[in-house]
Protein backbone atom coordinates (compact mmCIF):
# COMPACT_ATOMS: atom_id res chain seq x y z
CA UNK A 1 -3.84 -2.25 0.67
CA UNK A 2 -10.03 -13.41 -4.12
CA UNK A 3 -11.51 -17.33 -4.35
CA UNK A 4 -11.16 -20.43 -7.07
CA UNK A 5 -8.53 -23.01 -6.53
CA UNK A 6 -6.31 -24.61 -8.78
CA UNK A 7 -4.17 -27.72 -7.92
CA UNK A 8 -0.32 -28.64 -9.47
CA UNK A 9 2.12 -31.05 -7.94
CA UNK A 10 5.46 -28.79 -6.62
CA UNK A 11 7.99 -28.94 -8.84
CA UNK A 12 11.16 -30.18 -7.15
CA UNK A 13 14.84 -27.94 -8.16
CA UNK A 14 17.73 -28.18 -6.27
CA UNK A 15 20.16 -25.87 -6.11
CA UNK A 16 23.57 -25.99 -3.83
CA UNK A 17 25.14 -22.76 -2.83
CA UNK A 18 28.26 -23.12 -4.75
CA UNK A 19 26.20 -23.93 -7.92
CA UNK A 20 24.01 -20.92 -7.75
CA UNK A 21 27.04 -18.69 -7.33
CA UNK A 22 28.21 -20.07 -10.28
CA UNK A 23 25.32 -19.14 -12.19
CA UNK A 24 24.88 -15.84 -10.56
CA UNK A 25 21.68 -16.83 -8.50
CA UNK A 26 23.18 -16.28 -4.98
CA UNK A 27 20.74 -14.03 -2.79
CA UNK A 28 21.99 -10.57 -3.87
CA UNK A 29 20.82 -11.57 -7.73
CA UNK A 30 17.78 -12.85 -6.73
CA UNK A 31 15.48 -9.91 -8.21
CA UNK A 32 15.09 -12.08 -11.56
CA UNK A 33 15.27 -15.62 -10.18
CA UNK A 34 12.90 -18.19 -11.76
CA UNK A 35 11.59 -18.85 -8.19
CA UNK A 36 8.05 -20.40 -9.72
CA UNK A 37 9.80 -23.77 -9.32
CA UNK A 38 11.38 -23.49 -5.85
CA UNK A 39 10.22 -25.92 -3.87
CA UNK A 40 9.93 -25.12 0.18
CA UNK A 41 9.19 -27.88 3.03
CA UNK A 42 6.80 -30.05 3.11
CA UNK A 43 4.18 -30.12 0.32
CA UNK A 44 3.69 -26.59 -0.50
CA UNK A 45 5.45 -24.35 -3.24
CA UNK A 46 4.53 -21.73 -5.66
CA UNK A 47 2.66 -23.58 -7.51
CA UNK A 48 0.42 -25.26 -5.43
CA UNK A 49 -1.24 -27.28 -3.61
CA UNK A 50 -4.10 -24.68 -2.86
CA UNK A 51 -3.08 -21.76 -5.21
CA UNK A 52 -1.19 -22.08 -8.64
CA UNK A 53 0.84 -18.54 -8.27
CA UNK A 54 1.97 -18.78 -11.75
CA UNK A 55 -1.68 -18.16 -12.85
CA UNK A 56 -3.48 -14.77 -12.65
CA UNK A 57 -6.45 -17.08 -11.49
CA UNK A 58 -4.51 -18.41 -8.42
CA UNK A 59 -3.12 -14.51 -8.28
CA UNK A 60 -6.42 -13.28 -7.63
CA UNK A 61 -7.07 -15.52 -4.76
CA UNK A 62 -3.38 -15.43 -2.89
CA UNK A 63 -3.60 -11.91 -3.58
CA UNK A 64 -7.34 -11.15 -1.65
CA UNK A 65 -6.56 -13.41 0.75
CA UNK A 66 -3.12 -11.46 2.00
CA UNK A 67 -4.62 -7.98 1.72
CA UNK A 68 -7.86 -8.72 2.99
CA UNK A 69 -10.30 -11.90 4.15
CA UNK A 70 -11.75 -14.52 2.02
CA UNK A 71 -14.31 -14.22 4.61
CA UNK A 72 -16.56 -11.50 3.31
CA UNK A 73 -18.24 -11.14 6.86
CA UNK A 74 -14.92 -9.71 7.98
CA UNK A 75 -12.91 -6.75 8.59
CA UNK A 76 -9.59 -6.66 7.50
CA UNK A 77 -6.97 -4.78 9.68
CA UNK A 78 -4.30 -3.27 8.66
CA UNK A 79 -1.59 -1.30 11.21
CA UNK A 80 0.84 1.43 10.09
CA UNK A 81 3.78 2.85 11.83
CA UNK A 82 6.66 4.25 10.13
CA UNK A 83 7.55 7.78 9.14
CA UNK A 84 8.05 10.63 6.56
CA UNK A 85 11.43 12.16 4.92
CA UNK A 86 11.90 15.37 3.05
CA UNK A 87 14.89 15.72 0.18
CA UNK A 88 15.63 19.11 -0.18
CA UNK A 89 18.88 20.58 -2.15
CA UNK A 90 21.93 21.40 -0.23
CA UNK A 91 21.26 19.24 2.80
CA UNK A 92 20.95 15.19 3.53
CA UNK A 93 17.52 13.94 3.69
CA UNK A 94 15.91 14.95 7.05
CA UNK A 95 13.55 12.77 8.79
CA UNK A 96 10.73 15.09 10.11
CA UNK A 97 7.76 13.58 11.75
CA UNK A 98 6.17 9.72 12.00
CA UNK A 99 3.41 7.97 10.38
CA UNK A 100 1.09 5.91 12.26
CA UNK A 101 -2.19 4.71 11.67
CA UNK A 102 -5.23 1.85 10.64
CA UNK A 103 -7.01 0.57 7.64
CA UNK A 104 -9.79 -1.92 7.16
CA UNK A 105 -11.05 -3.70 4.47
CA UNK A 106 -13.36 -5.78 3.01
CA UNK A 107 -14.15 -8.14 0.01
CA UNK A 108 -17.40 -8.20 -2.07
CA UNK A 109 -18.55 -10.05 -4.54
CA UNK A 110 -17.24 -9.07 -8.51
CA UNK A 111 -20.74 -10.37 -10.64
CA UNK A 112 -19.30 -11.73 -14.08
CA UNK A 113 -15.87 -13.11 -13.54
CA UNK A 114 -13.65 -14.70 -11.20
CA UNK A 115 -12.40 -11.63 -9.25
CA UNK A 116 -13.55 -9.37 -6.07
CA UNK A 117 -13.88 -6.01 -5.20
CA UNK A 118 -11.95 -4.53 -2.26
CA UNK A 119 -13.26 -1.43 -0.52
CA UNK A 120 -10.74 0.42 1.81
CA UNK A 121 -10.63 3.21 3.91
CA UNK A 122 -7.69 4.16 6.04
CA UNK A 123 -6.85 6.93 8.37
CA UNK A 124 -3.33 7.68 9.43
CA UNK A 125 -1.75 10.40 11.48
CA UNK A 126 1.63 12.76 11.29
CA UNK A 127 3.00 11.66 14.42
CA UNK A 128 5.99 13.45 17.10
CA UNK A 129 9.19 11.66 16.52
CA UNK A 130 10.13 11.49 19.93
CA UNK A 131 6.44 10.74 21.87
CA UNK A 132 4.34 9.62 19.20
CA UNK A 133 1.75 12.25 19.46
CA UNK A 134 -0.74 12.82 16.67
CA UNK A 135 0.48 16.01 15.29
CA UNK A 136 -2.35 18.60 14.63
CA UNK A 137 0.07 21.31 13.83
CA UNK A 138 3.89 21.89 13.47
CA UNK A 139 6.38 23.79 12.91
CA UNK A 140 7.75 23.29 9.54
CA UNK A 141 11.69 22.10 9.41
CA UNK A 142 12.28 23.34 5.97
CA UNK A 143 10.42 26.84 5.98
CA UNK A 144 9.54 27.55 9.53
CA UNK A 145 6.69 28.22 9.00
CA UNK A 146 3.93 26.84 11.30
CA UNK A 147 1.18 24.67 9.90
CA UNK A 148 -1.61 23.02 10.20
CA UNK A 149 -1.08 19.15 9.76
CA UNK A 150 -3.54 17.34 7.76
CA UNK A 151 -4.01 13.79 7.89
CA UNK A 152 -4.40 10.65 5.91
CA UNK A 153 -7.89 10.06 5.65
CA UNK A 154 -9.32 7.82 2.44
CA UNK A 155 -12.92 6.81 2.54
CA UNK A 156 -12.58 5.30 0.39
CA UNK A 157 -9.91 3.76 -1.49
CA UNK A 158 -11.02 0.80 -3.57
CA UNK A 159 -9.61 -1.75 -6.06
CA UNK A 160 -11.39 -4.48 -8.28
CA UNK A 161 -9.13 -7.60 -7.84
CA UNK A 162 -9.72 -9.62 -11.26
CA UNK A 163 -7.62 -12.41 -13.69
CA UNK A 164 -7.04 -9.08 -15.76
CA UNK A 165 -6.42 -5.38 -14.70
CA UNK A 166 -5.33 -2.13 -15.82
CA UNK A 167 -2.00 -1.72 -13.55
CA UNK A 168 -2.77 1.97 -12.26
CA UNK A 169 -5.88 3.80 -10.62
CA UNK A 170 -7.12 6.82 -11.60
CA UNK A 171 -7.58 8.82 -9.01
CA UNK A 172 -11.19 9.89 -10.24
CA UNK A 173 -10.41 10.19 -13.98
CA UNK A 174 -7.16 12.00 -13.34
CA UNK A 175 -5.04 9.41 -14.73
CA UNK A 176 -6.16 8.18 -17.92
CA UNK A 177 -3.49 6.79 -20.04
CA UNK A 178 -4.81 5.25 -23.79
CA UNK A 179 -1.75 3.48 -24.15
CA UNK A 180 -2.22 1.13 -21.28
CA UNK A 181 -3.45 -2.40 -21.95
CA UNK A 182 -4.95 -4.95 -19.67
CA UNK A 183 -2.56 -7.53 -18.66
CA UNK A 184 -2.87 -10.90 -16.69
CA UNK A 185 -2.89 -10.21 -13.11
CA UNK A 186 0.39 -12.22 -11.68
CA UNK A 187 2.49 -10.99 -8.92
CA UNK A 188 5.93 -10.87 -8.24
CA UNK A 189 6.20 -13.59 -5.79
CA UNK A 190 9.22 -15.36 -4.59
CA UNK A 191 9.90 -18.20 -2.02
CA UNK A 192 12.54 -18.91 0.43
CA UNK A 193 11.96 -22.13 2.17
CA UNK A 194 8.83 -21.80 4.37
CA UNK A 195 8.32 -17.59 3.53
CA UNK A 196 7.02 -16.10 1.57
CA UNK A 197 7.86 -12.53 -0.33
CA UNK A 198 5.40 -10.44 -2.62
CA UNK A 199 6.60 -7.33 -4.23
CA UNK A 200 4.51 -4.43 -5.90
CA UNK A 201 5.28 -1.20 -7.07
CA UNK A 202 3.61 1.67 -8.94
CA UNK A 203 4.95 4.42 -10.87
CA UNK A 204 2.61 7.16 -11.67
CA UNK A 205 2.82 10.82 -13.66
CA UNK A 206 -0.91 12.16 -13.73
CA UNK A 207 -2.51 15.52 -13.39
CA UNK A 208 -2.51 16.92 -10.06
CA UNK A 209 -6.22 17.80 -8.36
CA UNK A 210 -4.54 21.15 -7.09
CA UNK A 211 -3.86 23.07 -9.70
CA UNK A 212 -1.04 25.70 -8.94
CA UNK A 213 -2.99 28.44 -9.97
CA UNK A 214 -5.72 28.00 -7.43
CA UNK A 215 -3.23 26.49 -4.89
CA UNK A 216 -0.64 28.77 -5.27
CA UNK A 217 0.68 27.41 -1.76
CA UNK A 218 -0.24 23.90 -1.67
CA UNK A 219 0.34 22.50 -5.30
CA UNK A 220 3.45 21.31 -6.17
CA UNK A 221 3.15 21.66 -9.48
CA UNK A 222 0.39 20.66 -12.64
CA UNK A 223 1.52 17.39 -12.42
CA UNK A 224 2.03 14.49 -9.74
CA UNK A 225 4.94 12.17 -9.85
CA UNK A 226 4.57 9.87 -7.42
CA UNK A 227 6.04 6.24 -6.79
CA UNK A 228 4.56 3.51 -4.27
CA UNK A 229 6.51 0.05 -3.34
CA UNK A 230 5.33 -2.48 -1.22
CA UNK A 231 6.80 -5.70 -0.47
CA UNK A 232 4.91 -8.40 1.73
CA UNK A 233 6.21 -11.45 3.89
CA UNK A 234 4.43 -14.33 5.12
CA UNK A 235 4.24 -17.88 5.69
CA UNK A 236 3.86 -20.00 2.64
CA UNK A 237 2.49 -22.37 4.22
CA UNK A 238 -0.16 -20.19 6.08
CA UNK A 239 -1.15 -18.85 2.31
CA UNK A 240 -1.63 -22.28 0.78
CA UNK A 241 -3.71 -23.56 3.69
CA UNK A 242 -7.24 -23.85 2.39
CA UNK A 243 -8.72 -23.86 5.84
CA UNK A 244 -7.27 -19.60 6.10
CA UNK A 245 -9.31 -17.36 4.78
CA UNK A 246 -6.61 -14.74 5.44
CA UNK A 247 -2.98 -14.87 6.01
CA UNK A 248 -0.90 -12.69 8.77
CA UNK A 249 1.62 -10.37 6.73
CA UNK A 250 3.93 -7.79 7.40
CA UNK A 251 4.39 -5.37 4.66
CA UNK A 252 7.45 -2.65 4.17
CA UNK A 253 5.51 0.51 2.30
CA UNK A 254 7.43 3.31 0.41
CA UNK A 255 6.42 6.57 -1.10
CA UNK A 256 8.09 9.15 -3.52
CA UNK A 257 5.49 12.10 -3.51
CA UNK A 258 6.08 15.69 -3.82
CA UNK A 259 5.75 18.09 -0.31
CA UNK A 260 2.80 17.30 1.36
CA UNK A 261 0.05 19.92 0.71
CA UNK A 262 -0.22 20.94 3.99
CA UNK A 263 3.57 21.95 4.42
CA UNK A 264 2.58 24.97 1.78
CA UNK A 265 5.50 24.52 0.18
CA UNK A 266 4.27 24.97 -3.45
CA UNK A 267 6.66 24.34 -6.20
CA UNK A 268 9.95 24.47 -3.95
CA UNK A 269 12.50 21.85 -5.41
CA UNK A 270 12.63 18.50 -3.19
CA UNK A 271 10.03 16.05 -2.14
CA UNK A 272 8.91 14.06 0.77
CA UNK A 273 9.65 10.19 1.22
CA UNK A 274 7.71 7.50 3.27
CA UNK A 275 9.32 4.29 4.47
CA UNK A 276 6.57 2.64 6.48
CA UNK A 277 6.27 -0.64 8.21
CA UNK A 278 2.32 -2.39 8.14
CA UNK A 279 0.92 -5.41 9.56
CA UNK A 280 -2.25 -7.29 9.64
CA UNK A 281 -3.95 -7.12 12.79
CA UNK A 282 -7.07 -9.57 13.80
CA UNK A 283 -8.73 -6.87 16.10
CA UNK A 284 -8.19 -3.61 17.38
CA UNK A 285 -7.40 -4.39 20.79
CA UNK A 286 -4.12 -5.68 19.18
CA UNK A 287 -2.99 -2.52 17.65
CA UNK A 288 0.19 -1.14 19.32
CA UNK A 289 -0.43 2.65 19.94
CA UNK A 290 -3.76 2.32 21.01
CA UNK A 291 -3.73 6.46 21.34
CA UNK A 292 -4.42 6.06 17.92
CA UNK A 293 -7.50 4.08 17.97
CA UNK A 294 -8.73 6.22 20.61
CA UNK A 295 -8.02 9.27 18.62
CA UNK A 296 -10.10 7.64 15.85
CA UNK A 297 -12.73 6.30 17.72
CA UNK A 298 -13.38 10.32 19.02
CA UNK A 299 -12.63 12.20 15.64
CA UNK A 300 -12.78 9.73 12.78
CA UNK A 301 -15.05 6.99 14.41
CA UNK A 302 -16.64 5.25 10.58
CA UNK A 303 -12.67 4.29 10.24
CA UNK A 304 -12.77 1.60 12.91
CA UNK A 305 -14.87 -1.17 10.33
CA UNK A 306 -14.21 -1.42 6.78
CA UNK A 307 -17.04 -0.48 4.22
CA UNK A 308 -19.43 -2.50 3.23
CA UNK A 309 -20.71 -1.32 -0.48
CA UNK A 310 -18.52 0.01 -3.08
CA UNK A 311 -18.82 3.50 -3.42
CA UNK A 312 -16.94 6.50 -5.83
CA UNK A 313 -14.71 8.27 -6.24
CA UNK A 314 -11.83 6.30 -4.49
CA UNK A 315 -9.18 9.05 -4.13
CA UNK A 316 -5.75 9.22 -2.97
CA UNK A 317 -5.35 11.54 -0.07
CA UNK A 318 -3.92 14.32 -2.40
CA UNK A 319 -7.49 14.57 -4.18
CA UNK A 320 -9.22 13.99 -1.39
CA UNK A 321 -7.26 17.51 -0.24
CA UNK A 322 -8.20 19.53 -3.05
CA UNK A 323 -12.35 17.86 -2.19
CA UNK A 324 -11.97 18.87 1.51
CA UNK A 325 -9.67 21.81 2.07
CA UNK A 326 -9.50 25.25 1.66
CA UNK A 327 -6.28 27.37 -0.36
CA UNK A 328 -3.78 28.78 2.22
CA UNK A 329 -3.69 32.60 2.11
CA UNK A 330 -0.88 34.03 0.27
CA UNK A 331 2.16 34.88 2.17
CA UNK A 332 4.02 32.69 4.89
CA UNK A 333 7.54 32.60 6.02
């Protein structure tokens, strides 16, 4: 949810419009364009002057620097609004509730190589499509069925941000894959004049930490396929300035997951998706709902300031729900 410079004169290419239609690089085929070498005003680019993004060294530090603060003094914040979708046969995809919340981080120091370690934690809330209430309970759209609503709440969720990394967490040994190798850390970065775009995404199939036995109403099964995206915009100039230890960024978020736990849905066919707009924020007084922080600040107050050692496990919220909850009784709707 980095430090080390490198410096490379930007590499000049120019392009017109007719030419790159011609050789299919117009916008809409952009996914695989060899943007490394675009060149945007003035004297920054992808390559430099303060960060070399072709390099997983100059990865590391873009990338800290974006989702957190060079400044290790610092809290990070991050603000969340968006909201959640469930795909269920025989119907279109119905949009049920919002998602709205805060996360803070913070960089440490990573002893032995160039790299840093992130720690996270983030709260956010089910909220009431029309007034933007925090949902405690509701009624469920698909079943009926009323429930208790549980939120978002990872304390903590923590990365290691180094030249070379595994590409998927594991969820507190859940996901262990042999196969996987370590790879160099570079991003999928691409320039268009003076922004900037960043795009991530994970794909994951691991064991889920609510075993369908035990959760007869909560699991959705023995395993968890779940898919995140993320893709980040920002000023490239604001990211090659040495003088910023962090960059403002707005971030589009998606999730594939199956039904929530809390929606005691079990092994019903469907699954619930998130498309969630996040920005940084440089204090709370400038988050938008300020309900929310409110709402934290009574019930969930540690989640106002980022941590400040690394600590384990770091869980996604569907472990941290088989840690901290309790099975449904059997029955329902």
């Amino acid at each position: 949810m980095s430090t080390g410079n490198k410096s490379n004169q930007p590499i000049e290419v120019s392009i017109d419009r007719r030419t790159a239609l011609a050789a299919g690089l117009a916008v809409g085929a952009f996914p695989q364009m060899a943007m490394a070498n675009s060149h945007a005003e003035g004297d920054v680019s992808l390559r430099g002057p303060t960060y070399d993004l072709t390099t997983a060294h100059g990865n590391v530090e873009a990338y800290a620097k974006v989702s957190s603060n060079l400044d290790m003094k610092s809290t990070h914040y991050g603000w969340l609004d968006g909201y959640v979708m469930g795909v269920a046969p025989g119907g279109a995809i119905k949009t049920f509730c919002g998602f709205r919340g805060l996360g803070t981080t913070r960089l440490l120091p990573l002893e032995g190589e160039h790299g840093y370690r992130r720690v996270l934690r983030e709260v956010v809330f089910y909220t009431d499509l029309e007034t933007g209430e925090i949902l405690e309970e509701m009624e469920n759209p698909f079943t009926g069925e009323r429930v208790r609503v549980v939120p978002v709440a990872n304390d903590p969720f923590n990365r290691i941000i180094r030249e070379s990394e595994l590409s998927r967490p594991t969820f507190g040994g859940l996901n262990t894959d042999e196969k996987l190798e370590p790879k160099p850390f570079i991003l999928n970065w691409k320039a268009f004049g003076d922004r900037l775009m960043m795009e991530r995404h994970i794909n994951l199939y691991y064991p889920n930490a609510l075993d369908p036995k035990k959760w007869i109403r909560e699991s959705a099964g023995p395993m968890n396929q779940v898919t995140e995206t993320y893709v980040y915009n920002m000023s490239l100039k604001d990211l090659q300035n040495p003088e910023l230890t962090t960059v403002d960024t707005t971030t589009v978020w998606g999730r594939h997951t199956p039904w929530l736990p809390w929606m005691l849905m079990g092994q019903a066919p469907g699954h619930c998706l998130y498309n969630v707009m996040a920005a940084s924020i440089h204090s709370l007084e400038e988050a938008p709902d300020q309900r929310v922080i409110e709402y934290i600040a009574k019930k969930y107050p540690q989640y106002l300031d980022a941590p400040t050692e690394w600590e384990e496990p770091s869980l996604s919220s569907l472990e941290w729900y088989a840690r901290e909850q309790e099975p449904a009784p059997p029955g329902g709707v």
